[in-house]
N, C-alpha and C. Protein backbone atom coordinates (compact mmCIF):
# COMPACT_ATOMS: atom_id res chain seq x y z
N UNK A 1 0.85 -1.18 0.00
CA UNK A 1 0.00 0.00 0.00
C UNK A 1 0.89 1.24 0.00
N UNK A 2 0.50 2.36 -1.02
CA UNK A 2 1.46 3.64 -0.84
C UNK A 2 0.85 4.26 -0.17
N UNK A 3 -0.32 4.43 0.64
CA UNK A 3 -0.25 5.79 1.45
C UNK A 3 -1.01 4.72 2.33
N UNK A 4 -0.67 5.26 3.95
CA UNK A 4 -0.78 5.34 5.20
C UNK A 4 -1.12 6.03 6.43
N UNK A 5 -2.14 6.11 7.05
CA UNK A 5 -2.83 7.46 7.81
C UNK A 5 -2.52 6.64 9.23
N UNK A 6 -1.84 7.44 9.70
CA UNK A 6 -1.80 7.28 11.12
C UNK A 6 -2.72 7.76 11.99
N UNK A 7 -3.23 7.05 12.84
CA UNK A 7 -4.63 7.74 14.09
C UNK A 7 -3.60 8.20 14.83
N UNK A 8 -4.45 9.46 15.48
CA UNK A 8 -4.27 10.11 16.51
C UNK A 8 -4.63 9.95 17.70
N UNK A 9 -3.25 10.26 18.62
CA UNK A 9 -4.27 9.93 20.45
C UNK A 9 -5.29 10.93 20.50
N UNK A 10 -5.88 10.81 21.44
CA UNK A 10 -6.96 11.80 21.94
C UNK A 10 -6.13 13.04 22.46
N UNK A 11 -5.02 12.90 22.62
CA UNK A 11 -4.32 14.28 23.25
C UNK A 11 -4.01 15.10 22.27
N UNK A 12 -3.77 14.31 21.17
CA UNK A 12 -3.46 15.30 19.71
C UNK A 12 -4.41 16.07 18.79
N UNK A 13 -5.42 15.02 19.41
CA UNK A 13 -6.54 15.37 18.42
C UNK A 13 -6.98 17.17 19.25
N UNK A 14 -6.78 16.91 20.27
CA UNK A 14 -7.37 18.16 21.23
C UNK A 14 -6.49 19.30 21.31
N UNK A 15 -5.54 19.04 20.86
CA UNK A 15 -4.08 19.57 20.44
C UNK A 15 -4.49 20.37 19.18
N UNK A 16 -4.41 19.49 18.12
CA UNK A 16 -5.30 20.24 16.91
C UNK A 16 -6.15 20.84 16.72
N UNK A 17 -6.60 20.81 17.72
CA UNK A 17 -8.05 21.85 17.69
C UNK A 17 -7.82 22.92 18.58
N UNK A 18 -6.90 22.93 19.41
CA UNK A 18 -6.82 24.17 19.85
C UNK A 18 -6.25 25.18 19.07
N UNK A 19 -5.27 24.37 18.43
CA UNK A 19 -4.01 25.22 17.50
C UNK A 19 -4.81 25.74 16.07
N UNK A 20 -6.20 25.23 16.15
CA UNK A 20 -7.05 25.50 14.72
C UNK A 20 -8.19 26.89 15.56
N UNK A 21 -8.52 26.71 16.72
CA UNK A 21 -9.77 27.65 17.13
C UNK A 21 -8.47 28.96 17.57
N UNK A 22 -7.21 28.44 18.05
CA UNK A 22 -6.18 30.17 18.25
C UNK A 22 -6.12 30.63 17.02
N UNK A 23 -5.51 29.97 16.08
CA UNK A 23 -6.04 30.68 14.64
C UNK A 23 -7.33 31.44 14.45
N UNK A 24 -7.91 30.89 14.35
CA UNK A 24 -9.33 31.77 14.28
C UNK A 24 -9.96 31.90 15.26
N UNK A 25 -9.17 32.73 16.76
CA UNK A 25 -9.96 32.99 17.85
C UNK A 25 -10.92 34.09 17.52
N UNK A 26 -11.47 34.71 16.16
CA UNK A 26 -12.53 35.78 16.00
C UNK A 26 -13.80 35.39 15.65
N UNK A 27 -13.45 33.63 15.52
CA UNK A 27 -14.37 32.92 14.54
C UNK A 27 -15.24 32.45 15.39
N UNK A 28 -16.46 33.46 15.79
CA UNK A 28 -17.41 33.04 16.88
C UNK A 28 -19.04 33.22 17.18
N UNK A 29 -19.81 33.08 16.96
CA UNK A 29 -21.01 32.90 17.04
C UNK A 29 -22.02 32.88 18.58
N UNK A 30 -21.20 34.04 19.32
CA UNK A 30 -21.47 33.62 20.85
C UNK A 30 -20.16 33.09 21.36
N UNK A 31 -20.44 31.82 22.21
CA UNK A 31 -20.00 30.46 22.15
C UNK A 31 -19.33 29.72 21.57
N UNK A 32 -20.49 29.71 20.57
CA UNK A 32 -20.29 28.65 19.12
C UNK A 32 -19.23 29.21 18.37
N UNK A 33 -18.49 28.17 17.49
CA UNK A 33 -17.46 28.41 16.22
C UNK A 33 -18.22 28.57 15.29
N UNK A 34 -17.93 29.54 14.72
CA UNK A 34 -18.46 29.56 13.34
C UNK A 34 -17.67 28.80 12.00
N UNK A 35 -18.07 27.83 11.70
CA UNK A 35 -17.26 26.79 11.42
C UNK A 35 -17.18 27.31 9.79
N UNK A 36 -19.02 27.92 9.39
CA UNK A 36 -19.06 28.38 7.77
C UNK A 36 -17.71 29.75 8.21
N UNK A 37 -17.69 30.68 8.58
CA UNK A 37 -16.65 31.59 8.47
C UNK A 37 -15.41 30.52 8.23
N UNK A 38 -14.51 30.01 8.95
CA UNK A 38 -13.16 29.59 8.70
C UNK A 38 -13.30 28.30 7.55
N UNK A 39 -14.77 28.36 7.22
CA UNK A 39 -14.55 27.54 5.92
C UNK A 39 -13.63 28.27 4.65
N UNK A 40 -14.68 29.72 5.22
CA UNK A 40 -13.95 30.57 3.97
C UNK A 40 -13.07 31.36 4.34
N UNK A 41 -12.16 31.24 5.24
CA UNK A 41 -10.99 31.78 5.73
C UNK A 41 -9.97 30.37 4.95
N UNK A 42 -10.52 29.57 4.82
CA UNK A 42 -9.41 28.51 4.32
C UNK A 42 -9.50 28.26 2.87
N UNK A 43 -10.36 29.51 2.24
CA UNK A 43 -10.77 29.27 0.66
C UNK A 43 -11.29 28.18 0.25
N UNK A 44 -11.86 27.44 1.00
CA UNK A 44 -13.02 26.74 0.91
C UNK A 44 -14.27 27.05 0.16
N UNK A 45 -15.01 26.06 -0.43
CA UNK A 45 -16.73 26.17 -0.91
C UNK A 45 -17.46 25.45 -0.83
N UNK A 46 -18.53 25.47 -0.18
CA UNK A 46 -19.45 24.43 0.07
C UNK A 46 -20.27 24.56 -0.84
N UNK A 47 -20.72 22.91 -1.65
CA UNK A 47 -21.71 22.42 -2.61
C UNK A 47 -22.47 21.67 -2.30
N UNK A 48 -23.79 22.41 -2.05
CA UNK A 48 -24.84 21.12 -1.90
C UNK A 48 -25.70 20.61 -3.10
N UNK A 49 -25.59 19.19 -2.96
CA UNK A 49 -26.13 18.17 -4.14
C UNK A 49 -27.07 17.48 -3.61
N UNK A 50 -27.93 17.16 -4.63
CA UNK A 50 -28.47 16.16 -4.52
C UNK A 50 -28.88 14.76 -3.94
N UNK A 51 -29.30 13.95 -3.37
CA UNK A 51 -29.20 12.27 -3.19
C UNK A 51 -28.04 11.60 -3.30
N UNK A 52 -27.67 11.74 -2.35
CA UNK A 52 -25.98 10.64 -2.16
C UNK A 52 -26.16 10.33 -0.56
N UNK A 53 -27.05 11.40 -0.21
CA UNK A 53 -27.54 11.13 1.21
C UNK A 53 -26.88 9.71 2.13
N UNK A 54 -27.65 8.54 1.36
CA UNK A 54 -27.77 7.13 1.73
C UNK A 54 -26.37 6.80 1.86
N UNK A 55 -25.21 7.52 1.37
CA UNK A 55 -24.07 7.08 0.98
C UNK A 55 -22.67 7.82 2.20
N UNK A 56 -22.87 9.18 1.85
CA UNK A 56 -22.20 9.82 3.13
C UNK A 56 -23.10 11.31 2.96
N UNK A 57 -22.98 11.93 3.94
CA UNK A 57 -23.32 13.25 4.46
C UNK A 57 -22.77 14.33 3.76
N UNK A 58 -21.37 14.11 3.47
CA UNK A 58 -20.39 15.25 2.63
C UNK A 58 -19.44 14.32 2.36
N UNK A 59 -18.44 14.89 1.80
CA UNK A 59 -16.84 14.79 1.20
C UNK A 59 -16.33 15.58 0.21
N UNK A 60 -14.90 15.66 0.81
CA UNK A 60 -14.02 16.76 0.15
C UNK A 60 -14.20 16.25 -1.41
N UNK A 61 -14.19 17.03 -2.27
CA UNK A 61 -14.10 17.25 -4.00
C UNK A 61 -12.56 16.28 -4.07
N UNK A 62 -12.83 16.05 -4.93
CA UNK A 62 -10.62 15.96 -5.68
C UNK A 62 -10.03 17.10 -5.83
N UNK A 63 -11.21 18.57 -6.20
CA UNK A 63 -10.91 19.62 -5.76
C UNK A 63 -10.53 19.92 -4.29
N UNK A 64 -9.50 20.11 -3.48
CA UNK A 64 -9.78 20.13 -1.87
C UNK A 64 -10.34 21.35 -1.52
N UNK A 65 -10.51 22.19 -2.51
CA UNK A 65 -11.05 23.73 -2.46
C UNK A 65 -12.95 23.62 -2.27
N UNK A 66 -13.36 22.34 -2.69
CA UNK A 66 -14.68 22.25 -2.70
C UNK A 66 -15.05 21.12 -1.40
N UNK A 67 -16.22 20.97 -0.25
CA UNK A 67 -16.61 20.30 0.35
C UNK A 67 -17.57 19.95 -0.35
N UNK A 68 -18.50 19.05 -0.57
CA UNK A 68 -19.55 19.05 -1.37
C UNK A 68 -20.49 18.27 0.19
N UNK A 69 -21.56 18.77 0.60
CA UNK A 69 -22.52 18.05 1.14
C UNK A 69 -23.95 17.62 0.48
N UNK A 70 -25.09 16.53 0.80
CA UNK A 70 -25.85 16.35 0.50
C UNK A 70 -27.12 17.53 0.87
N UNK A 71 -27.51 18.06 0.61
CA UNK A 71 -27.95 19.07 0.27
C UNK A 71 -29.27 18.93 1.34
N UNK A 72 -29.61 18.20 1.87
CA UNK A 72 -31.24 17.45 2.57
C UNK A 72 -30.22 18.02 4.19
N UNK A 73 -29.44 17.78 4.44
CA UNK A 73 -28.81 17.80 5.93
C UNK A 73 -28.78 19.33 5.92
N UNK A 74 -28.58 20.63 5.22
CA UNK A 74 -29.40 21.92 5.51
C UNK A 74 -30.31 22.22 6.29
N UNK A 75 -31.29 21.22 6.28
CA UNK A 75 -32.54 21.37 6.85
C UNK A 75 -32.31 21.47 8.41
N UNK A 76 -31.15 21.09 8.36
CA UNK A 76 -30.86 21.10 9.91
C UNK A 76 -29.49 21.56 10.63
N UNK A 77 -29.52 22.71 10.57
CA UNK A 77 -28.12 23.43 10.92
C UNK A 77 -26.99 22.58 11.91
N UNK A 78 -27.57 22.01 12.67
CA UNK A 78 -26.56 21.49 14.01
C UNK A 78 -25.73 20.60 13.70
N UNK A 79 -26.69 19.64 12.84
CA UNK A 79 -26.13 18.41 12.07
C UNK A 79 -25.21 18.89 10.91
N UNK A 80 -25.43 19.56 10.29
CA UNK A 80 -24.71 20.42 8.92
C UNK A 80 -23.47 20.75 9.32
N UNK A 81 -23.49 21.76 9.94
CA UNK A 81 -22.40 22.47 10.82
C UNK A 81 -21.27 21.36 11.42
N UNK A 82 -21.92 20.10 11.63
CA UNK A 82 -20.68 18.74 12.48
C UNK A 82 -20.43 18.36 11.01
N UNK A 83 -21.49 18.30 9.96
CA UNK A 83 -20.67 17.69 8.68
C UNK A 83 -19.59 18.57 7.95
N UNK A 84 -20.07 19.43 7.85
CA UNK A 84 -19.09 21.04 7.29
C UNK A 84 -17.55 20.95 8.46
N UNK A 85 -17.75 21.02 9.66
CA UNK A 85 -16.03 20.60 10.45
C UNK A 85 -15.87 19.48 10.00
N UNK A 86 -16.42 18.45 9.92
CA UNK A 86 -15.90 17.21 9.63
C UNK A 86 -14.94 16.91 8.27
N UNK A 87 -15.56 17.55 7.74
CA UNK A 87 -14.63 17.85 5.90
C UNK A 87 -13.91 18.45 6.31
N UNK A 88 -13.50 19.90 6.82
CA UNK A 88 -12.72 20.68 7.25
C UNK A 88 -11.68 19.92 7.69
N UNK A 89 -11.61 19.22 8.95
CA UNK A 89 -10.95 18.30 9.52
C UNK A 89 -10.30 16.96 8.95
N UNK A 90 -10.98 16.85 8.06
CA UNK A 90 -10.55 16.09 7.28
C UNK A 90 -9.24 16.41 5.92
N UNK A 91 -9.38 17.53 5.79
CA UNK A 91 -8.16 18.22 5.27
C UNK A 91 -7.27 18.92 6.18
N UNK A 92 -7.84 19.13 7.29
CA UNK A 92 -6.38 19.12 8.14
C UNK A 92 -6.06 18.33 8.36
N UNK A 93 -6.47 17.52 9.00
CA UNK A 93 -5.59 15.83 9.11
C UNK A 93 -4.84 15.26 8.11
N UNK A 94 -5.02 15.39 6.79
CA UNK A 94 -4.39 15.20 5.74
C UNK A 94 -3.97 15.92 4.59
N UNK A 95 -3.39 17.20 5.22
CA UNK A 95 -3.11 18.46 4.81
C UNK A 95 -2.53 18.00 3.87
N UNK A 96 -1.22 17.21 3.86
CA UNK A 96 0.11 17.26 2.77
C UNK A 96 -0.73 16.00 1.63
N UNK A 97 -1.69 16.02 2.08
CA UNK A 97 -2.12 14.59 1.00
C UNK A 97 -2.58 15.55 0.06
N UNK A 98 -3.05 17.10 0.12
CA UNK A 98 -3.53 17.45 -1.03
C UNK A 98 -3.15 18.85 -1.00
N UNK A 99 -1.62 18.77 -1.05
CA UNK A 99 -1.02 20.00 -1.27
C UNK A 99 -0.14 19.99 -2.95
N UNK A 100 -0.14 18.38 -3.37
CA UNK A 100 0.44 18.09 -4.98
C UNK A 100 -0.69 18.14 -5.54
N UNK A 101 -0.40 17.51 -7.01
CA UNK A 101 -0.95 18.18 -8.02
C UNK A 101 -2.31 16.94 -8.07
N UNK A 102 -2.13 16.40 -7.32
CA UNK A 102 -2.29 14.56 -7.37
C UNK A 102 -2.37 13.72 -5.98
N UNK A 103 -3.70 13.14 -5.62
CA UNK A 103 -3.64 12.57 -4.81
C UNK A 103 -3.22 11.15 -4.67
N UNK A 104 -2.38 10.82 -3.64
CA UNK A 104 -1.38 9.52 -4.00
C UNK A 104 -2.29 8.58 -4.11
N UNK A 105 -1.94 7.29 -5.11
CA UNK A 105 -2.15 5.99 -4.84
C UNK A 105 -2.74 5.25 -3.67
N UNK A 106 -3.69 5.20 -2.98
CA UNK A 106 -4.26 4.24 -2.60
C UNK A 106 -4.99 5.31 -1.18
N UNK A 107 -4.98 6.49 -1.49
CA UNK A 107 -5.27 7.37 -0.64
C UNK A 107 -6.88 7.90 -0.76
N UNK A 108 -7.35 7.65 -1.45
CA UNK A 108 -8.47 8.37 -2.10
C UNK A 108 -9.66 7.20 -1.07
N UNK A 109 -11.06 7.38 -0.63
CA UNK A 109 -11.86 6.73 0.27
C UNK A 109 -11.90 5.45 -0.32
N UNK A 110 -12.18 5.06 -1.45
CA UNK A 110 -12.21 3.79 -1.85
C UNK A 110 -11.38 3.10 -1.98
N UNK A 111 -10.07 3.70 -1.49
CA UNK A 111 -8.80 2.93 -2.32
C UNK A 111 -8.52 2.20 -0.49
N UNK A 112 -9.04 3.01 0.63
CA UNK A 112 -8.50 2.89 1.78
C UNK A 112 -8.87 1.48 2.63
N UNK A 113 -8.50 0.34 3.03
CA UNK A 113 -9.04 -0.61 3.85
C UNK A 113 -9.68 -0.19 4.79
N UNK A 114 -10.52 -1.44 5.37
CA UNK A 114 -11.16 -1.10 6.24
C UNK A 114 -10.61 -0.11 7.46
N UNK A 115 -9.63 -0.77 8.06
CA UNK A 115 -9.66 -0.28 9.28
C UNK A 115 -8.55 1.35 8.83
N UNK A 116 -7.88 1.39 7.87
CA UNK A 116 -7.69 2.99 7.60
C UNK A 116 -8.54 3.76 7.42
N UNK A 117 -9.25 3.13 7.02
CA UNK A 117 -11.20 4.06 6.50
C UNK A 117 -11.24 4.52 7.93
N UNK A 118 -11.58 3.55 9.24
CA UNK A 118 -12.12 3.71 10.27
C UNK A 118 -10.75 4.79 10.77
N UNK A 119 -10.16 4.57 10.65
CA UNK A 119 -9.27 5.47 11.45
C UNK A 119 -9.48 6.80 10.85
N UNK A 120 -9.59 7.03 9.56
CA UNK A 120 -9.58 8.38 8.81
C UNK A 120 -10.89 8.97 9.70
N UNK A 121 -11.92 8.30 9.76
CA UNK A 121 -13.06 8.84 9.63
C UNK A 121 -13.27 9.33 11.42
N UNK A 122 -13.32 7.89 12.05
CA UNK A 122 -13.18 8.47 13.25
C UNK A 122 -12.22 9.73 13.92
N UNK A 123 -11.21 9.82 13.77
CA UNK A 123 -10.12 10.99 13.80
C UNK A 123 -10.73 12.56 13.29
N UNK A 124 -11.42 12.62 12.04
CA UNK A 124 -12.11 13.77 11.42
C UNK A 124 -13.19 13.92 11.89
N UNK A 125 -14.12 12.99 12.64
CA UNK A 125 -15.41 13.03 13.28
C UNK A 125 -15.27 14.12 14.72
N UNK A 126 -13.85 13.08 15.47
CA UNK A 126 -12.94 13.52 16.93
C UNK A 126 -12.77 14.98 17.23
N UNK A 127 -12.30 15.22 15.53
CA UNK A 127 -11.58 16.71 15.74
C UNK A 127 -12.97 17.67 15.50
N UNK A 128 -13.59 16.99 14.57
CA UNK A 128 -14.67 18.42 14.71
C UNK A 128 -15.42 18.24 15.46
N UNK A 129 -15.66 17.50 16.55
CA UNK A 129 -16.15 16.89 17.91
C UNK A 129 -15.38 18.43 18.94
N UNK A 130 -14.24 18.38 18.76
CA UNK A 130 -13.47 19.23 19.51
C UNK A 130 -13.26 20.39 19.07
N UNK A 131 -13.35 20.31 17.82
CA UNK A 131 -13.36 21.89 17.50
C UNK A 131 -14.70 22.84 17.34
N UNK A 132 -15.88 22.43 17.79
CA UNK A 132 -16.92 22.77 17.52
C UNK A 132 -17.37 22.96 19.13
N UNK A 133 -16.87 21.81 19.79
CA UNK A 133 -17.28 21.87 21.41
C UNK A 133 -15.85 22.06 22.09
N UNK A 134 -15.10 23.16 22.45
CA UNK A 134 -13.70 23.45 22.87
C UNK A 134 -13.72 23.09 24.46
N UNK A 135 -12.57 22.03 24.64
CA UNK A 135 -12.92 21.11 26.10
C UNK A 135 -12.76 22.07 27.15
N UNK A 136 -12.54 23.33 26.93
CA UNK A 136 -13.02 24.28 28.58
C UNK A 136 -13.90 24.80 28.73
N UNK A 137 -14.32 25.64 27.56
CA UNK A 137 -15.88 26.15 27.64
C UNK A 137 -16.88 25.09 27.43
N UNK A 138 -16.50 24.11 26.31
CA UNK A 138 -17.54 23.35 27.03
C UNK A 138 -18.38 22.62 28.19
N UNK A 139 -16.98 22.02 29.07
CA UNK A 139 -17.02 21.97 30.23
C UNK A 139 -17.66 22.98 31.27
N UNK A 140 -17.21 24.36 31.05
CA UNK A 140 -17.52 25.19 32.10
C UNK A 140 -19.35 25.32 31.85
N UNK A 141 -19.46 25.30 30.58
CA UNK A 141 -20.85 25.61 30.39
C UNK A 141 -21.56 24.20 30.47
N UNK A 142 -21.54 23.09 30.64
CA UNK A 142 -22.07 21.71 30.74
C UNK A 142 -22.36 22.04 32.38
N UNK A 143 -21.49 22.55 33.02
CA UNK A 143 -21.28 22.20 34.67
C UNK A 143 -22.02 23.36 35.09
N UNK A 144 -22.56 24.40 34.79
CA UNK A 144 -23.03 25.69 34.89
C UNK A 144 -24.10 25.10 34.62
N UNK A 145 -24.37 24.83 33.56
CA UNK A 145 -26.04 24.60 33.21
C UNK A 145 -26.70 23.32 33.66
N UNK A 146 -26.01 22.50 34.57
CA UNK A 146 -26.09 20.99 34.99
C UNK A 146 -26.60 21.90 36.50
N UNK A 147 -25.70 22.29 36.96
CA UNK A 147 -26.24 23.08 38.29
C UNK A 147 -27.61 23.94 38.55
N UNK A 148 -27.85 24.82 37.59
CA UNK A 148 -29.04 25.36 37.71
C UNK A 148 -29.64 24.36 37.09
N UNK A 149 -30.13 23.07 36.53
CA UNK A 149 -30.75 22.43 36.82
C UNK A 149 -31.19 21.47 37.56
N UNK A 150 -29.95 20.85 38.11
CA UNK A 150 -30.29 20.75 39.77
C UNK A 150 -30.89 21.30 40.88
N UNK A 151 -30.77 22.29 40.32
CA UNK A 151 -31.10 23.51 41.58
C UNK A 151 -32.25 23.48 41.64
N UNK A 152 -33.65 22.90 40.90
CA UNK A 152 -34.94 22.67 40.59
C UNK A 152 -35.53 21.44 41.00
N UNK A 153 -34.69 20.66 41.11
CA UNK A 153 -34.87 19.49 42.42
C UNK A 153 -35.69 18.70 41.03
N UNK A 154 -35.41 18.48 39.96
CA UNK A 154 -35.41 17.42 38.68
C UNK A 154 -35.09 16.39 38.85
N UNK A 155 -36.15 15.08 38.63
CA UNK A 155 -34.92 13.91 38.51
C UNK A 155 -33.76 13.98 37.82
N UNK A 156 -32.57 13.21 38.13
CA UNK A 156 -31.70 13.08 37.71
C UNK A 156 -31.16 13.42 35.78
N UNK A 157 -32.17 12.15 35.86
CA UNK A 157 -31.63 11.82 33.93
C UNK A 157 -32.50 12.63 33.30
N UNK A 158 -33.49 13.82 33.94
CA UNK A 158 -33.92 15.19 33.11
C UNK A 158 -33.35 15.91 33.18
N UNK A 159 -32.42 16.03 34.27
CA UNK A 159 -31.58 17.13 34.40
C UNK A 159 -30.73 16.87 33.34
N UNK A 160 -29.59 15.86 33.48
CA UNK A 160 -28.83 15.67 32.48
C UNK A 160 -29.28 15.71 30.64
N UNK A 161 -30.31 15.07 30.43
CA UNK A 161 -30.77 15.28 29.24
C UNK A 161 -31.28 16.86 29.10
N UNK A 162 -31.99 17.45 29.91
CA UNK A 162 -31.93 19.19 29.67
C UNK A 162 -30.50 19.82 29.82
N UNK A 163 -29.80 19.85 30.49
CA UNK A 163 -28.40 20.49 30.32
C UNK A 163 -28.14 20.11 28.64
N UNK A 164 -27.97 18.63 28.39
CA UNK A 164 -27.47 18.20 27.36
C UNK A 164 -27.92 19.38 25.91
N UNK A 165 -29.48 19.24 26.16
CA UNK A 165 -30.43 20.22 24.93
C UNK A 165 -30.09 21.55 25.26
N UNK A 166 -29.78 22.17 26.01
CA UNK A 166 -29.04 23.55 26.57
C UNK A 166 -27.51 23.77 26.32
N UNK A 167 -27.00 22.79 26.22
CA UNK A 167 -25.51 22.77 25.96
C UNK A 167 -25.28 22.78 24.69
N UNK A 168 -26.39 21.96 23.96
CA UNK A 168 -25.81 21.72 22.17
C UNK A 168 -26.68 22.89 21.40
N UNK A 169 -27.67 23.54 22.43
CA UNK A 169 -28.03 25.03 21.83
C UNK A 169 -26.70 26.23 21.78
N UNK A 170 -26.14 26.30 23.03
CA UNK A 170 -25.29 26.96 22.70
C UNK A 170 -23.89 26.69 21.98
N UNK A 171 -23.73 25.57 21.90
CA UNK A 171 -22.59 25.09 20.57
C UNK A 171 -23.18 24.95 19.21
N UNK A 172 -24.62 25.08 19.03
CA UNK A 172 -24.64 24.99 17.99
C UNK A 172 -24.78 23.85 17.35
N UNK A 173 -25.16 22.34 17.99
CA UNK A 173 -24.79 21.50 17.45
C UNK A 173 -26.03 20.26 17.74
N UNK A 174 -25.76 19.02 17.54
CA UNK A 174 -27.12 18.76 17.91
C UNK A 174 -27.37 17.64 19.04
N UNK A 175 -28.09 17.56 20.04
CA UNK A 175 -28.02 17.00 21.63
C UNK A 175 -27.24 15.62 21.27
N UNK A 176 -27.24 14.76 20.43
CA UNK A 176 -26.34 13.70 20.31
C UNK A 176 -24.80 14.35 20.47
N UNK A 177 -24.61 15.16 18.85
CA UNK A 177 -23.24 15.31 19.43
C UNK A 177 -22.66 15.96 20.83
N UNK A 178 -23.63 16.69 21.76
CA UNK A 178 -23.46 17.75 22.87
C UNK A 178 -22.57 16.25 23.71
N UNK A 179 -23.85 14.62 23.81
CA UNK A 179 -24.36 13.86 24.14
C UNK A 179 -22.36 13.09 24.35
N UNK A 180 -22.39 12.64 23.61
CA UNK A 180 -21.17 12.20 22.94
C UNK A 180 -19.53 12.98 23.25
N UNK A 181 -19.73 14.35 23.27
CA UNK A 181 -18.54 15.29 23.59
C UNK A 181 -18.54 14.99 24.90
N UNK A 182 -19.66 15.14 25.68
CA UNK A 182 -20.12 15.22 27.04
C UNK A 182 -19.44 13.57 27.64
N UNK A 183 -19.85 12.96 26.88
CA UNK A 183 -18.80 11.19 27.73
C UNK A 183 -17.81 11.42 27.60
N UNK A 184 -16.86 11.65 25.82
CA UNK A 184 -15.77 11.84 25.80
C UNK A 184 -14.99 12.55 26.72
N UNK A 185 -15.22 13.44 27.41
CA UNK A 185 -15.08 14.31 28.41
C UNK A 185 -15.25 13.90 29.63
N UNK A 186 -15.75 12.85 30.08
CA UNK A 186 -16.41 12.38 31.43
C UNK A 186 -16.69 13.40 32.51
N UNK A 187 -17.67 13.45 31.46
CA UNK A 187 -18.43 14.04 32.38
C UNK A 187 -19.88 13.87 33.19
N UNK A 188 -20.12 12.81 31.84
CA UNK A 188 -21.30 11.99 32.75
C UNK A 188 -20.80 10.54 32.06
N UNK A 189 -21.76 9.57 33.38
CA UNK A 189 -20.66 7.95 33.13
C UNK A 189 -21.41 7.15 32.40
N UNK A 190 -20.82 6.21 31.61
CA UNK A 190 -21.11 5.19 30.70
C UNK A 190 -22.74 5.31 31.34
N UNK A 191 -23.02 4.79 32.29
CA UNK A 191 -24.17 4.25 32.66
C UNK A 191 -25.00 5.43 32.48
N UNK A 192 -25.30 6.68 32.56
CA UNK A 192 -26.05 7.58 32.11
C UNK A 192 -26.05 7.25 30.79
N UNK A 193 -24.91 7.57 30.09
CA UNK A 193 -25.04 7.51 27.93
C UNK A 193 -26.02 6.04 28.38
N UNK A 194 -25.78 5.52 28.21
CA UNK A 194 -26.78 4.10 27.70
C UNK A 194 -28.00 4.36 28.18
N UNK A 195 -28.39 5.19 29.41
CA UNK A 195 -29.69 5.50 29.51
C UNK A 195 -30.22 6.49 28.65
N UNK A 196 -29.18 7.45 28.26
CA UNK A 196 -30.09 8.49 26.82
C UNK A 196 -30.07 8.14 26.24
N UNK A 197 -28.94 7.23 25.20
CA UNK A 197 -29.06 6.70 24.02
C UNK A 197 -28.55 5.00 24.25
N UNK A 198 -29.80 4.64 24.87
CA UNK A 198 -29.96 3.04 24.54
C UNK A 198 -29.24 2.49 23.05
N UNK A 199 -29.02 3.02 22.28
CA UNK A 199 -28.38 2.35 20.78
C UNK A 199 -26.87 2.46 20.39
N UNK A 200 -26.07 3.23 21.58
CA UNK A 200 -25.07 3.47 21.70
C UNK A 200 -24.08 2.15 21.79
């Protein structure tokens, strides 16, 4: 095989995303990253198409200048916005793969085995996981808004599931991914996630 993608620890991945949101510490929406701005800070263009839906959500062009998404995931900003970093991220992670004229031999999604697929994908999922939810403010605002809902004397797993829908309002994103950043983070334990999302 000529090309080879190495996964990232979780320390790097969080690494990369800091060193991507100091770059564009103006790039902000509140809270939230404005992920369409540093699309086009990176001369980026987003194309939405048609029905490929069933297939993936987005992917970078052969152009790396173009993201192309399925055009139906609009309908829903939070979700859009994790697919739009996710492409993003996906050319940072593999910056030098499409800085020639030519993408190498066996590099391209179909050319990749399974478990490089999984590594590509999970890694670009990770980072715009982290670059969309930044692990201090997110934190500070998960633990802020977890408290004043405690403070209402809520069962438990409403509280947590309302923080959760309060947290991915202000990132911008949608209560799964809030859902998901929020374990990665431990901040709430295995045994809560399986009670919000039984399919996990």
């Amino acid at each position: 095989m000529s090309y080879f993608y190495k996964p990232k620890t979780d320390a790097e991945i969080e690494q990369i995303a800091a060193t991507i949101l100091t770059r564009f510490a103006k790039r902000r929406l509140g809270l939230a990253i404005d992920i369409e701005a540093i699309l086009e800070d990176l001369g980026l263009e987003l194309l939405p198409r048609q029905g490929f839906r069933k297939y993936a959500e987005g992917y970078l062009a052969s152009d790396p200048r173009y993201i192309v998404v399925d055009e139906s995931i609009l309908s829903y900003m939070p979700r859009a916005r994790f697919t739009i970093a996710e492409e993003v991220c996906h050319l940072i992670l593999e910056y030098r793969l499409w800085q020639g004229s030519h993408i190498p031999k066996g590099a391209r999604g179909h050319e990749l085995d399974g478990k490089q697929h999984l590594f590509v994908e999970k890694d670009a999922g990770s980072l715009a996981s982290a670059l969309l939810m930044p692990v201090a403010t997110f934190t500070e605002v998960f633990h802020t808004k977890r408290r004043d809902l405690e403070a209402t004397g809520a069962p438990a797993l409403n509280v947590i599931r309302e923080t959760l829908k309060q947290v991915a309002d202000v990132f911008q994103v949608s209560p799964r991914a809030a859902t998901r950043r929020t374990r990665k983070l431990r901040l709430i334990s295995l045994d809560e996630l399986k009670r919000l999302l039984p399919d996990c």
